[in-house]
Protein backbone atom coordinates (compact mmCIF):
# COMPACT_ATOMS: atom_id res chain seq x y z
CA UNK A 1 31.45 79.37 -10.37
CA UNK A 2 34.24 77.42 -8.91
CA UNK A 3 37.45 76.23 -9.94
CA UNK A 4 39.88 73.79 -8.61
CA UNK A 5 43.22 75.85 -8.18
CA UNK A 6 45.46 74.08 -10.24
CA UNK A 7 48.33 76.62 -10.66
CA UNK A 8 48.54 80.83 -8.88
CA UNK A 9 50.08 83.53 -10.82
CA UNK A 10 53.02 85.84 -8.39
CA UNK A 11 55.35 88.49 -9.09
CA UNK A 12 58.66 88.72 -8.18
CA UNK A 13 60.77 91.80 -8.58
CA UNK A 14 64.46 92.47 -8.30
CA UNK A 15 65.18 95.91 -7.25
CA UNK A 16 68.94 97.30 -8.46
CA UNK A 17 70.86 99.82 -6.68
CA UNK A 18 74.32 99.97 -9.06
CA UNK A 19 75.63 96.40 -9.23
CA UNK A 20 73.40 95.34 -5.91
CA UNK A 21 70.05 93.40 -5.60
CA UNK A 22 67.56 93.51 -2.88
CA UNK A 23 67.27 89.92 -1.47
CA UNK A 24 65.02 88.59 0.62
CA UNK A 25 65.97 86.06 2.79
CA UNK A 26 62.86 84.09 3.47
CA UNK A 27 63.14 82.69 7.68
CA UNK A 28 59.36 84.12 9.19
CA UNK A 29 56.90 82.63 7.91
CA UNK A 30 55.76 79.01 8.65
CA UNK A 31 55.53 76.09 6.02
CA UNK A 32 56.92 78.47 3.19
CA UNK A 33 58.32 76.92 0.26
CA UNK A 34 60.65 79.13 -0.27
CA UNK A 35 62.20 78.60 3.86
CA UNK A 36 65.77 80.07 4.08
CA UNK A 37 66.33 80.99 0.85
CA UNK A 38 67.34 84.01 -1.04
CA UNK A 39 64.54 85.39 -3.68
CA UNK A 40 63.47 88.57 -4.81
CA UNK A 41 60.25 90.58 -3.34
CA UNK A 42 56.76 89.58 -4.78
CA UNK A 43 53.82 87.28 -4.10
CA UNK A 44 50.99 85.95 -4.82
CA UNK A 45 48.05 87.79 -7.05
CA UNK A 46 44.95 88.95 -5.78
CA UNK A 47 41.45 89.14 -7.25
CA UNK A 48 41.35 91.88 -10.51
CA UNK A 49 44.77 92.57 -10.12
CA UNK A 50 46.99 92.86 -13.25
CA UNK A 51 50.71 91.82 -12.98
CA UNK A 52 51.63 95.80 -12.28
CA UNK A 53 49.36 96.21 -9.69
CA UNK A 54 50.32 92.51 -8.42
CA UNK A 55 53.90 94.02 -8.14
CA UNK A 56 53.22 97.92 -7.02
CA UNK A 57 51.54 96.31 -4.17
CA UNK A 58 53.66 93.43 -3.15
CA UNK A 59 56.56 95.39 -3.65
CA UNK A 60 55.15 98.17 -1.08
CA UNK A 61 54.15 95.07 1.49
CA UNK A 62 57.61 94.19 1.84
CA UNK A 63 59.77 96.54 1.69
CA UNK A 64 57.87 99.87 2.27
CA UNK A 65 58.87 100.96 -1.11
CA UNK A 66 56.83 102.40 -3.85
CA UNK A 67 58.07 101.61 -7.23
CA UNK A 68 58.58 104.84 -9.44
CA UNK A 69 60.15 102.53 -12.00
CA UNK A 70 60.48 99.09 -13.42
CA UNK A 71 60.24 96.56 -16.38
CA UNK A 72 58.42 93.09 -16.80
CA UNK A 73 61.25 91.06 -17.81
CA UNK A 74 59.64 87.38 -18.02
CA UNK A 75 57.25 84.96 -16.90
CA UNK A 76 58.53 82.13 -15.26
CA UNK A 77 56.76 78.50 -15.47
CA UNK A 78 57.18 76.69 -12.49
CA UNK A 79 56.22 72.99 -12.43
CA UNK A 80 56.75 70.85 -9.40
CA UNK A 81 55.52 67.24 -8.42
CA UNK A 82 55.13 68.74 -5.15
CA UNK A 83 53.75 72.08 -5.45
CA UNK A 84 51.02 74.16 -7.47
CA UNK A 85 51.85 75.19 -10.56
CA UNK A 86 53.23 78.87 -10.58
CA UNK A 87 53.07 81.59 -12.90
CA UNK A 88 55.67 84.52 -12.02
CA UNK A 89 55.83 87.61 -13.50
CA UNK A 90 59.64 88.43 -13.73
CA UNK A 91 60.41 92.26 -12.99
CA UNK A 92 63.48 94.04 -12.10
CA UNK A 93 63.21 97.82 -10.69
CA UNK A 94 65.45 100.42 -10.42
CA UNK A 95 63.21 103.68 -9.30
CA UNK A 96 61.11 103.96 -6.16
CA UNK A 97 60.63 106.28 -3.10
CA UNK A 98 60.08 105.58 0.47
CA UNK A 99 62.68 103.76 2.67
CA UNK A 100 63.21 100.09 3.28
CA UNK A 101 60.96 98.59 6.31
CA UNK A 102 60.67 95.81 8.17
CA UNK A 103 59.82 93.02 6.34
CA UNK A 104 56.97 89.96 7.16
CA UNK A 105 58.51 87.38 5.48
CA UNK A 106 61.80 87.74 6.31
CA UNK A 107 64.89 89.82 6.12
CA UNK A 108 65.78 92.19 3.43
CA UNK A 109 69.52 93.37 2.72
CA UNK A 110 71.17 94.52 -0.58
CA UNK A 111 73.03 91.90 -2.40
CA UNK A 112 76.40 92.05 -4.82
CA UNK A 113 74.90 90.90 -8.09
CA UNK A 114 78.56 88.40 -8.26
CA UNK A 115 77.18 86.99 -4.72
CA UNK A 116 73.92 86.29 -4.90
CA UNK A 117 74.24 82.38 -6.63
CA UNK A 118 76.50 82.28 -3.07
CA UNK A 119 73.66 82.45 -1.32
CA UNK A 120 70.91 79.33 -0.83
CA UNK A 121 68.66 80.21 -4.03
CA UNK A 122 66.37 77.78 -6.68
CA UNK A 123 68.76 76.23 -8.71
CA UNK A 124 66.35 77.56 -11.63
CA UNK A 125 67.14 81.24 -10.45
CA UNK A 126 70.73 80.95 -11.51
CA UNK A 127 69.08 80.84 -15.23
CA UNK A 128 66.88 83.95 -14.92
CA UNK A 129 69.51 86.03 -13.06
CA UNK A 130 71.48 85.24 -15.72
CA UNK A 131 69.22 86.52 -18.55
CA UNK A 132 68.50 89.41 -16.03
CA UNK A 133 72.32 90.13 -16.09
CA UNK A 134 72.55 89.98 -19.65
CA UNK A 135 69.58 91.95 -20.06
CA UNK A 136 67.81 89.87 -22.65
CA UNK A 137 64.71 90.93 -23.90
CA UNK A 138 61.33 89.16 -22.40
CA UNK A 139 61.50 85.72 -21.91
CA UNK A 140 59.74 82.41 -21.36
CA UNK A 141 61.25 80.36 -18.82
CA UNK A 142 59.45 77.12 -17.71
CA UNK A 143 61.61 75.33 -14.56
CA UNK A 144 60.63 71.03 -14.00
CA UNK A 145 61.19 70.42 -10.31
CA UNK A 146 61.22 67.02 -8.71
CA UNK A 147 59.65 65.72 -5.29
CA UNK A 148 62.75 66.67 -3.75
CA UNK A 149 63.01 70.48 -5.61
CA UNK A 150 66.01 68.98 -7.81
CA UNK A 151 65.70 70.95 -11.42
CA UNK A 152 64.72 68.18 -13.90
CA UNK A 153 64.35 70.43 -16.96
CA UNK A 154 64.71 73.97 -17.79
CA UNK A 155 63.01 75.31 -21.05
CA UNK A 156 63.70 78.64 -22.30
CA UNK A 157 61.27 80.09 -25.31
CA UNK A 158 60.62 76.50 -26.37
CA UNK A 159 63.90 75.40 -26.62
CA UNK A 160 64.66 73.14 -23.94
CA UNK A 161 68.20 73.96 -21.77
CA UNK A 162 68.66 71.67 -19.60
């Protein structure tokens, strides 16, 4: 059977070392909607795979890391006029083994938590780093995007934000 992909579900993990973040600073990869900016590690699901294993694996990819131990935080709805709609699984980590490779995608350095809205980032990000800060509890954020990737509205556990 075959379906029209109308949205993709991803992962996205923010590793912690004390009060820093591993960023990735997306400049490889061609035609990538997230060019030159600042995200987390993560990607895209593949077939059968459950958010974990979406994460273990992605995580791994990236950074040569094997998570030993993290937390799904949230799932992120993101709705654009220009792209697909995406599903991402929210994680932050603070456990793994291994040491930090090259990465693919781009380049991966550890991050000041009070820096990282310095850096060129989603405006929506600012809201879920936030609740990552504050460690709320598991959340439902859905992020409206424009044409142009402006933030049109933000919507946080059915209560609309912005």
């Amino acid at each position: 059977m075959a379906y029209d992909v109308k949205s993709v579900n991803t992962t996205l993990c923010y590793l912690r070392r004390g009060e820093d973040y591993l960023m990735l600073h997306r400049v490889k990869k061609q035609n990538d909607v997230n060019q030159d900016k600042w995200i987390g590690v993560g990607g895209k699901f593949e077939a059968d795979e459950s958010p974990e294993d979406c994460l273990l694996r992605e995580v791994r990819e990236e950074t040569g890391l094997n998570l030993t131990r993290y937390q799904y935080r949230g799932i992120v709805t993101f709705v654009s006029q220009r792209w697909v709609t995406e599903y991402m699984h929210l994680f932050t980590a603070d456990g793994w083994t291994g040491e930090i490779g090259e990465c693919s995608e781009g380049v991966l350095e550890w991050v000041p938590r009070a820096r990282l809205l310095e850096l060129p980032h989603w405006e929506g990000d600012a809201i879920f780093l936030e609740l990552l800060g504050q460690d709320v509890p598991f959340f439902s954020l859905k992020l409206c995007y424009d044409k142009d990737d402006q933030l049109l509205e933000a919507v946080l556990n059915g209560e609309k934000i912005r």
